[in-house]
PDB file of N, CA and C in Angstrom:
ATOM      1  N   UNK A   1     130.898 145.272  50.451  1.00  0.00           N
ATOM      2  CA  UNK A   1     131.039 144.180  51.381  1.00  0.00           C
ATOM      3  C   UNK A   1     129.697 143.479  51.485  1.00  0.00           C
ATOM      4  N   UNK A   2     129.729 142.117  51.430  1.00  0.00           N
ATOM      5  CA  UNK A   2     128.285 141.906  51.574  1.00  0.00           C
ATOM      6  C   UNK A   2     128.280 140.198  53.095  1.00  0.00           C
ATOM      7  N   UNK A   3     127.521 140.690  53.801  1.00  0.00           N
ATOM      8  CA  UNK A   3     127.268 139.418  55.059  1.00  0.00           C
ATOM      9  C   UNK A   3     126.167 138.769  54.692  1.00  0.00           C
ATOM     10  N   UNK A   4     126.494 137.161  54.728  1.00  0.00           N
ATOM     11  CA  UNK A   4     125.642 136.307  54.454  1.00  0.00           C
ATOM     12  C   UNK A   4     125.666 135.912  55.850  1.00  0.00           C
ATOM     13  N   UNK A   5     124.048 135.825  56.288  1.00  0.00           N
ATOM     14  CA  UNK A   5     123.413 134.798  57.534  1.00  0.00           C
ATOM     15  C   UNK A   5     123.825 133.711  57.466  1.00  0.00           C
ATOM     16  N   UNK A   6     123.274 133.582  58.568  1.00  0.00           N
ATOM     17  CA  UNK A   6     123.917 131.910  59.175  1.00  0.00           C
ATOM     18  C   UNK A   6     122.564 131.184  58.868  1.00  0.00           C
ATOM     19  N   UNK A   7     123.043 129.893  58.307  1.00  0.00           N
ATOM     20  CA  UNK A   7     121.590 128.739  57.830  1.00  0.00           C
ATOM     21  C   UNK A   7     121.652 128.148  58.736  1.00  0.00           C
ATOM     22  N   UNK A   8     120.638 127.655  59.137  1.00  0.00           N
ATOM     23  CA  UNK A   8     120.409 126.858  60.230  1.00  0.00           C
ATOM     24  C   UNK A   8     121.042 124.664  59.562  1.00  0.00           C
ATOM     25  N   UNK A   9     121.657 124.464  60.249  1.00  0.00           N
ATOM     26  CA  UNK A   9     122.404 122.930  59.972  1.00  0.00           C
ATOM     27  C   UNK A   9     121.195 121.768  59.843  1.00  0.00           C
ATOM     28  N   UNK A  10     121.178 120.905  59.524  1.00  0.00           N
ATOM     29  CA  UNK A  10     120.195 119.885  59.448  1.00  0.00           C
ATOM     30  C   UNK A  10     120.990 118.789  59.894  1.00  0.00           C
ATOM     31  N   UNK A  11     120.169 118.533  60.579  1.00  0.00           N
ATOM     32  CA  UNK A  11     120.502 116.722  61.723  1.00  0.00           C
ATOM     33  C   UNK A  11     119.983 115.993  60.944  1.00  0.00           C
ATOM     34  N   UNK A  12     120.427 114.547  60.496  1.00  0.00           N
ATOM     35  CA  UNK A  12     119.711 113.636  60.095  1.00  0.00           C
ATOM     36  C   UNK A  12     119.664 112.559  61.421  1.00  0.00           C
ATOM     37  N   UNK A  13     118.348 112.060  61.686  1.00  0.00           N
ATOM     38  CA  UNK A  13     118.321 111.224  62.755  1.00  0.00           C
ATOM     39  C   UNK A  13     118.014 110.008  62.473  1.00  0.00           C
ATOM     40  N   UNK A  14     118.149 109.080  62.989  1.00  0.00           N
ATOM     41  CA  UNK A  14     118.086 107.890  62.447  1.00  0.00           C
ATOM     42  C   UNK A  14     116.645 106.898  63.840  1.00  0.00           C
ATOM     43  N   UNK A  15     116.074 106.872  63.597  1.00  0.00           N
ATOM     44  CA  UNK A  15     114.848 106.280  64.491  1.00  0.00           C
ATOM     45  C   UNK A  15     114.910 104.898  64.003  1.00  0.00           C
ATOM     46  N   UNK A  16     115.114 104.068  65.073  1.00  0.00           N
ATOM     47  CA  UNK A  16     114.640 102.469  64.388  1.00  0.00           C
ATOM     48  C   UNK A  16     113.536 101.925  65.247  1.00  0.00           C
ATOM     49  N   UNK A  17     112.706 101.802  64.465  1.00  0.00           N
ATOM     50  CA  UNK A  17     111.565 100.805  65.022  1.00  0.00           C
ATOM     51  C   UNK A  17     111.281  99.428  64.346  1.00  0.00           C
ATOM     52  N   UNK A  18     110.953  98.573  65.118  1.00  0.00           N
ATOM     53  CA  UNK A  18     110.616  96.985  64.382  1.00  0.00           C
ATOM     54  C   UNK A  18     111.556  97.134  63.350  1.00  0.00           C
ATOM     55  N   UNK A  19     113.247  97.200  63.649  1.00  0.00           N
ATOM     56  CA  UNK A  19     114.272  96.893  63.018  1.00  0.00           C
ATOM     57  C   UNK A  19     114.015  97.615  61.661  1.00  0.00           C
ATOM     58  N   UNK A  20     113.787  98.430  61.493  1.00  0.00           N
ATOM     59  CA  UNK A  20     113.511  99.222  60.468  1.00  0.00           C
ATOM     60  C   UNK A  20     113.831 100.654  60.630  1.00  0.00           C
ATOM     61  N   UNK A  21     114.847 101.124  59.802  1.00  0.00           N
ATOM     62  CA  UNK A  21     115.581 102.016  59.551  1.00  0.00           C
ATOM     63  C   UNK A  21     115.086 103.143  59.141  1.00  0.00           C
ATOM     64  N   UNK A  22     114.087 104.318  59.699  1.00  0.00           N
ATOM     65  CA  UNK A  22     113.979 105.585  59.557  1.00  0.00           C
ATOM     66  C   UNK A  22     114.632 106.838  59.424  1.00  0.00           C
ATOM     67  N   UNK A  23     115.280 107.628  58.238  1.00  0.00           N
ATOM     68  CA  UNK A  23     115.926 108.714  58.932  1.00  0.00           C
ATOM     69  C   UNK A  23     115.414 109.821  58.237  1.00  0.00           C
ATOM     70  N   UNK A  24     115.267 110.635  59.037  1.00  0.00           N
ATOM     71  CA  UNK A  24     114.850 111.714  59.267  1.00  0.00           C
ATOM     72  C   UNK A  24     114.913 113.228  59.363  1.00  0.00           C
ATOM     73  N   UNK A  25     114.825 114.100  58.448  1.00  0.00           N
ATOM     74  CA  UNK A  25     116.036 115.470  58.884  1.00  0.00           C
ATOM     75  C   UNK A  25     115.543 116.227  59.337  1.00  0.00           C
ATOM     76  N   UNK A  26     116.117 116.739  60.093  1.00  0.00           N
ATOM     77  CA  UNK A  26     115.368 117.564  61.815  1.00  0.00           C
ATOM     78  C   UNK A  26     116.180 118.904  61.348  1.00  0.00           C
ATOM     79  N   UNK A  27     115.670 119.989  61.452  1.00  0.00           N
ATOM     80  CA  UNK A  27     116.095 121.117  61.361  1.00  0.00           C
ATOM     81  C   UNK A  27     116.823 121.666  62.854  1.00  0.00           C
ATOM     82  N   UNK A  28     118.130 122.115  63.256  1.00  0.00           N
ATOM     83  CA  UNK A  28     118.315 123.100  64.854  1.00  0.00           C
ATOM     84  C   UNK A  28     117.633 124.534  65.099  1.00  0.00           C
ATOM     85  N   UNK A  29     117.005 125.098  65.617  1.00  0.00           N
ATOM     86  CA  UNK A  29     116.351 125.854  65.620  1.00  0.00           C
ATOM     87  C   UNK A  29     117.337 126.550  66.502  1.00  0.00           C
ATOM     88  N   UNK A  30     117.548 127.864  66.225  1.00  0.00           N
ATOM     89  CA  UNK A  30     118.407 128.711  68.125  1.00  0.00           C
ATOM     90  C   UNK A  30     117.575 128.755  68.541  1.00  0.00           C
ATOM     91  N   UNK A  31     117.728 128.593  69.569  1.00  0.00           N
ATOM     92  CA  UNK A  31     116.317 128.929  70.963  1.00  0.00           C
ATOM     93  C   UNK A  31     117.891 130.021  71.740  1.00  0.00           C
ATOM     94  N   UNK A  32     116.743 130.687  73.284  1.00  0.00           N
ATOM     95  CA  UNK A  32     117.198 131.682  74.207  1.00  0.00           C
ATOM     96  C   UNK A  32     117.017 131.605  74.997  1.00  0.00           C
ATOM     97  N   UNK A  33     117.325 131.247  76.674  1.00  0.00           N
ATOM     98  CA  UNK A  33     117.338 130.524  77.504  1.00  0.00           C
ATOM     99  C   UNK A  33     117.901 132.160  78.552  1.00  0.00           C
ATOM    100  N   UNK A  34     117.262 132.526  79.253  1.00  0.00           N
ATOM    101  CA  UNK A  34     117.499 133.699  79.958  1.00  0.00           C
ATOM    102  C   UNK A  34     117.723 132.739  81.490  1.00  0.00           C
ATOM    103  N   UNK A  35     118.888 133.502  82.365  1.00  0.00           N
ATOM    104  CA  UNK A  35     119.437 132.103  83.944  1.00  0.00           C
ATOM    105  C   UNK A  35     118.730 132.890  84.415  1.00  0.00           C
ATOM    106  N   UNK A  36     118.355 132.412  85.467  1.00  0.00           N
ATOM    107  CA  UNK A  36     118.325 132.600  86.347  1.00  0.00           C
ATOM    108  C   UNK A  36     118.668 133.838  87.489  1.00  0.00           C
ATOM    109  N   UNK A  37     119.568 133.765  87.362  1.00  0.00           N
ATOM    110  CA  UNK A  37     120.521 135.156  88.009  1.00  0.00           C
ATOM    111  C   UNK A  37     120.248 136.221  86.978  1.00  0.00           C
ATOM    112  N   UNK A  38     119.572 136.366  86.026  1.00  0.00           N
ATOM    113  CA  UNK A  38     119.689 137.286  84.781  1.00  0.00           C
ATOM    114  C   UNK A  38     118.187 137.589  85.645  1.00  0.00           C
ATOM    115  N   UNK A  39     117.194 137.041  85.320  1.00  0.00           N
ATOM    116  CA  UNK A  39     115.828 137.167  86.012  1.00  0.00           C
ATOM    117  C   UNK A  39     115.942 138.160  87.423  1.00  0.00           C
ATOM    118  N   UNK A  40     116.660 137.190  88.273  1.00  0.00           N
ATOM    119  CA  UNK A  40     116.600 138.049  89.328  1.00  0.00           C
ATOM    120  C   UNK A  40     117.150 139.329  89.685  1.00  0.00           C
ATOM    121  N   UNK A  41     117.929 139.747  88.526  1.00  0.00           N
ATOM    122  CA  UNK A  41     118.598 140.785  88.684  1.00  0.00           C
ATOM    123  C   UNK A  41     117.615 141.864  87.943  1.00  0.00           C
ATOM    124  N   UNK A  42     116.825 141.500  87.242  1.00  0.00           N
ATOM    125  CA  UNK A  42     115.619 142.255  86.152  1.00  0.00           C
ATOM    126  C   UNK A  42     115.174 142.517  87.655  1.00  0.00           C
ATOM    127  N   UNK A  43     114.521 141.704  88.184  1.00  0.00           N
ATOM    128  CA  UNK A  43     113.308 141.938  89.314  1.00  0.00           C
ATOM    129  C   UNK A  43     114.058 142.635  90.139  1.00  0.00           C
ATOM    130  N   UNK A  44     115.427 143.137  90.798  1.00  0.00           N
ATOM    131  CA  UNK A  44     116.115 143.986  91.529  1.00  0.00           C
ATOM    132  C   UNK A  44     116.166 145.496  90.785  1.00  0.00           C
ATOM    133  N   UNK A  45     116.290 145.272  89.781  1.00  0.00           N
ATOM    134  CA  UNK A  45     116.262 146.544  88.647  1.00  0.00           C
ATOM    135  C   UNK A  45     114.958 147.182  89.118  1.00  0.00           C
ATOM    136  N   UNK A  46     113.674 146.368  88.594  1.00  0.00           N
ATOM    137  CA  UNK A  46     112.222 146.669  88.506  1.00  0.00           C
ATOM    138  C   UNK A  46     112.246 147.861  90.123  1.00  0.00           C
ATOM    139  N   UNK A  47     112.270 146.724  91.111  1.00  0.00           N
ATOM    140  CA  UNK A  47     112.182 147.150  92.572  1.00  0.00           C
ATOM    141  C   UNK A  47     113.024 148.568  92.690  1.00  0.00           C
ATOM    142  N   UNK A  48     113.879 148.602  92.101  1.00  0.00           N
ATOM    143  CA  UNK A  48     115.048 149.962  92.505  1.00  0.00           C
ATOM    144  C   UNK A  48     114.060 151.093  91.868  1.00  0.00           C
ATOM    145  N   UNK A  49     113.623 150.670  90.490  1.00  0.00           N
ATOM    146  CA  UNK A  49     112.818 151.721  90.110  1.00  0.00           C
ATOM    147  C   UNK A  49     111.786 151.829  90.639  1.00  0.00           C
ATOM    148  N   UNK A  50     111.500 151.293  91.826  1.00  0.00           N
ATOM    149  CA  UNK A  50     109.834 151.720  92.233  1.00  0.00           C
ATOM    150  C   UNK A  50     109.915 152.599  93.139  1.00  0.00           C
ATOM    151  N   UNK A  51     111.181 152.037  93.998  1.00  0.00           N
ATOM    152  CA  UNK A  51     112.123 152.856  94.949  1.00  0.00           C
ATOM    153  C   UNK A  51     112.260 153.915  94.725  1.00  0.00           C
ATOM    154  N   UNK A  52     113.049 154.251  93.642  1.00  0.00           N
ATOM    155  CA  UNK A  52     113.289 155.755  93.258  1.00  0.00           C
ATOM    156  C   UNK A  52     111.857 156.921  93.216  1.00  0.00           C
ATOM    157  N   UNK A  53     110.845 156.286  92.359  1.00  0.00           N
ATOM    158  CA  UNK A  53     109.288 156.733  92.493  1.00  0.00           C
ATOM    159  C   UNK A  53     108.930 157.238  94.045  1.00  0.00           C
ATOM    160  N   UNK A  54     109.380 156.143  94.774  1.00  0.00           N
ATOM    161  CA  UNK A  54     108.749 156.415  96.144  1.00  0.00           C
ATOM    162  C   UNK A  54     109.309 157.653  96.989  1.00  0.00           C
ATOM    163  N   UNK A  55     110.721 157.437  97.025  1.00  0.00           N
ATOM    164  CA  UNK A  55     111.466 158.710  97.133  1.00  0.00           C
ATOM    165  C   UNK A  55     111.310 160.519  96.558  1.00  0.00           C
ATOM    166  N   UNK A  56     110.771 159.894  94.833  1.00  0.00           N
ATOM    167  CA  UNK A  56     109.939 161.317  94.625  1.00  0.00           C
ATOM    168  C   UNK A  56     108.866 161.459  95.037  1.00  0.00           C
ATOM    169  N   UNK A  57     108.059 160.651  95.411  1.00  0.00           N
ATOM    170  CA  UNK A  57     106.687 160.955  95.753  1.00  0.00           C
ATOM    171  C   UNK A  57     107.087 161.829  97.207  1.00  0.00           C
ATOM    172  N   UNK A  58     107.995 161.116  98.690  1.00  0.00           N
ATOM    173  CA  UNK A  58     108.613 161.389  99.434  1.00  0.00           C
ATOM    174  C   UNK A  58     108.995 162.884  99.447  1.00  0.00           C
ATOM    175  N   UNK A  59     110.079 163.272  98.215  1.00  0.00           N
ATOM    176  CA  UNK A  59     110.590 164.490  98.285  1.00  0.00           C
ATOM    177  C   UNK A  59     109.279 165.855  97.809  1.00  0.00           C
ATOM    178  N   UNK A  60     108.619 165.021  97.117  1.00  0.00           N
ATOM    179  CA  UNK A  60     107.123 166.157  96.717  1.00  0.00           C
ATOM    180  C   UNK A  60     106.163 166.696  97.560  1.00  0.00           C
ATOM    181  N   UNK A  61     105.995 165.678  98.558  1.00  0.00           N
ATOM    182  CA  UNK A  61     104.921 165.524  99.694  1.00  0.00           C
ATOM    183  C   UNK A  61     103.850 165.182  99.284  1.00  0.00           C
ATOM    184  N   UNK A  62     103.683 164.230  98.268  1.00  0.00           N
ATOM    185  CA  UNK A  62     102.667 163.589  98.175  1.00  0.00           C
ATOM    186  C   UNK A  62     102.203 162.471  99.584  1.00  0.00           C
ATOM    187  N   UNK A  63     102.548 161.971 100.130  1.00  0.00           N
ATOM    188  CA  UNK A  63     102.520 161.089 101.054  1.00  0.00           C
ATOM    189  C   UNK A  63     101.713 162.152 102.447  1.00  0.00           C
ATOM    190  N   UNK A  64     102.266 163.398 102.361  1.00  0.00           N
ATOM    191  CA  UNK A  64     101.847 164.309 103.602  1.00  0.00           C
ATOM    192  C   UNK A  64     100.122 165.256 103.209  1.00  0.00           C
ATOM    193  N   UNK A  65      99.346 164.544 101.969  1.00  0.00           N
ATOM    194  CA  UNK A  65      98.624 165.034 101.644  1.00  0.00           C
ATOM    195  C   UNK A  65      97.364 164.709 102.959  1.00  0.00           C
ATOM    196  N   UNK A  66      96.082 164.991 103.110  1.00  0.00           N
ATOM    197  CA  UNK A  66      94.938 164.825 104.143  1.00  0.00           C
ATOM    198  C   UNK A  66      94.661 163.162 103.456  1.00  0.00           C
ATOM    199  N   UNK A  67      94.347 163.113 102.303  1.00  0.00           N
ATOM    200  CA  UNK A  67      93.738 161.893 101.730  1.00  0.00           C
ATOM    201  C   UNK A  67      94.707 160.631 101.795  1.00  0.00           C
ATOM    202  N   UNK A  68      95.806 161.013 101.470  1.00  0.00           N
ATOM    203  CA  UNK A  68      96.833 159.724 101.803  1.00  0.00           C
ATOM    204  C   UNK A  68      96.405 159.473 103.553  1.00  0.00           C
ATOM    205  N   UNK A  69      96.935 160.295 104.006  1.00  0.00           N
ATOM    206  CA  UNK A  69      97.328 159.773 105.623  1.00  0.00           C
ATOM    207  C   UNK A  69      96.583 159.089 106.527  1.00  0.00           C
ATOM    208  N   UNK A  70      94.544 159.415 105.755  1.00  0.00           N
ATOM    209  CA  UNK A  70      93.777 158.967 106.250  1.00  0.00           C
ATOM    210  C   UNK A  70      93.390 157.627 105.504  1.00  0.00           C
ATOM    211  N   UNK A  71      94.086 157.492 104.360  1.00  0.00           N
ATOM    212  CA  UNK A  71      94.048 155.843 103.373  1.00  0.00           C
ATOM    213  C   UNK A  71      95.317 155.148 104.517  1.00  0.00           C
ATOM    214  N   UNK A  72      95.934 155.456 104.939  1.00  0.00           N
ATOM    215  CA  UNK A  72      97.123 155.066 105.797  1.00  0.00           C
ATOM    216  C   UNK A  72      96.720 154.653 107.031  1.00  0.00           C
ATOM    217  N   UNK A  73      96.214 155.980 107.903  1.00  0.00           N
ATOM    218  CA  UNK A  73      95.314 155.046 109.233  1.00  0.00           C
ATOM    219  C   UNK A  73      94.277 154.127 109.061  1.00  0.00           C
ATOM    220  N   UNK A  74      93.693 153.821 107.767  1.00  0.00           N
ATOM    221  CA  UNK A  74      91.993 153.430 107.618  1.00  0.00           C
ATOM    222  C   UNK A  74      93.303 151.618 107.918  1.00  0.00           C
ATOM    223  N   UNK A  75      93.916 151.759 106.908  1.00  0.00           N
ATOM    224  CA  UNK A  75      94.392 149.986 106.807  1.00  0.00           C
ATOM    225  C   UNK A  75      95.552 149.530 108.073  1.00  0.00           C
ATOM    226  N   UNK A  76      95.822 150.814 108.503  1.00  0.00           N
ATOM    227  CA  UNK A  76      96.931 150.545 109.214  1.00  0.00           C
ATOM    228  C   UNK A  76      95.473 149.846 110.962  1.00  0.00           C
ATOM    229  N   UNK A  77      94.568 150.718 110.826  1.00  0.00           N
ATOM    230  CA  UNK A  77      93.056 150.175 111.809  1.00  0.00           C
ATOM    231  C   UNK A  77      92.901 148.918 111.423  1.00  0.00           C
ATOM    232  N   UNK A  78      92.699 149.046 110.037  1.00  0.00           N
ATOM    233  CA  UNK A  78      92.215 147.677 109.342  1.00  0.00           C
ATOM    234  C   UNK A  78      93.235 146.500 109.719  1.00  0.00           C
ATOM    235  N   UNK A  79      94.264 146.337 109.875  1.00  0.00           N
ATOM    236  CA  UNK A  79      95.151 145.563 110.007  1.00  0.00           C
ATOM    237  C   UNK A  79      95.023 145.134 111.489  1.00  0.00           C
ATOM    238  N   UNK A  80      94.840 146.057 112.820  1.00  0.00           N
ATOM    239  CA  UNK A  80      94.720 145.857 113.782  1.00  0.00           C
ATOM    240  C   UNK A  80      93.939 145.251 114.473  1.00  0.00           C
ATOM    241  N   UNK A  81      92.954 145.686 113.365  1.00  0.00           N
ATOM    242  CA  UNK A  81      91.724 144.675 114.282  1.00  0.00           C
ATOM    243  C   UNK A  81      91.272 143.552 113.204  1.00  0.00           C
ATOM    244  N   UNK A  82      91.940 143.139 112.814  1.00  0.00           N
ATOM    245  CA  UNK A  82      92.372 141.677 112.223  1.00  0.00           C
ATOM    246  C   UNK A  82      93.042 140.735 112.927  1.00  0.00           C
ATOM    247  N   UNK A  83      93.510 141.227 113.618  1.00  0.00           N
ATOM    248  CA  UNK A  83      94.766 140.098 114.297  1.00  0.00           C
ATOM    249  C   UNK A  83      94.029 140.054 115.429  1.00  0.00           C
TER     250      UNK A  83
END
């Protein structure tokens, strides 16, 4: 069995300037165009997985270590006496 690719089609365009007849053959290129809603659903993906991280960190007790809790009050101070 053998599959032959797809060739890309050629446009001939026709440009007129100062009544003068140019034409031209323009190759179609595929291009890939990712919506919108495709994006934002990547960035919901991303977030779920950071989520999940946080939850193990959570279930490990990393978070209940001496050095976290005091990186935790230093900004949670820091924040307070900002405002």
């Amino acid at each position: 069995m053998e599959i032959k690719g797809i060739t890309p089609k050629t446009i001939i365009v026709d440009e007129s300037k100062n009544n003068k007849s140019v034409k031209k053959e323009v190759q179609k290129k595929d291009s890939l165009e990712i919506s919108k809603e495709a994006k934002e659903l990547q960035q919901k993906s991303e977030q779920i997985k950071d989520l999940s991280a946080i939850r193990e960190k959570i279930k490990s007790g990393f978070y209940n270590t001496d050095e976290v809790l005091i990186k935790v009050a230093d900004r949670i101070l820091k924040e307070l006496n900002s405002k």
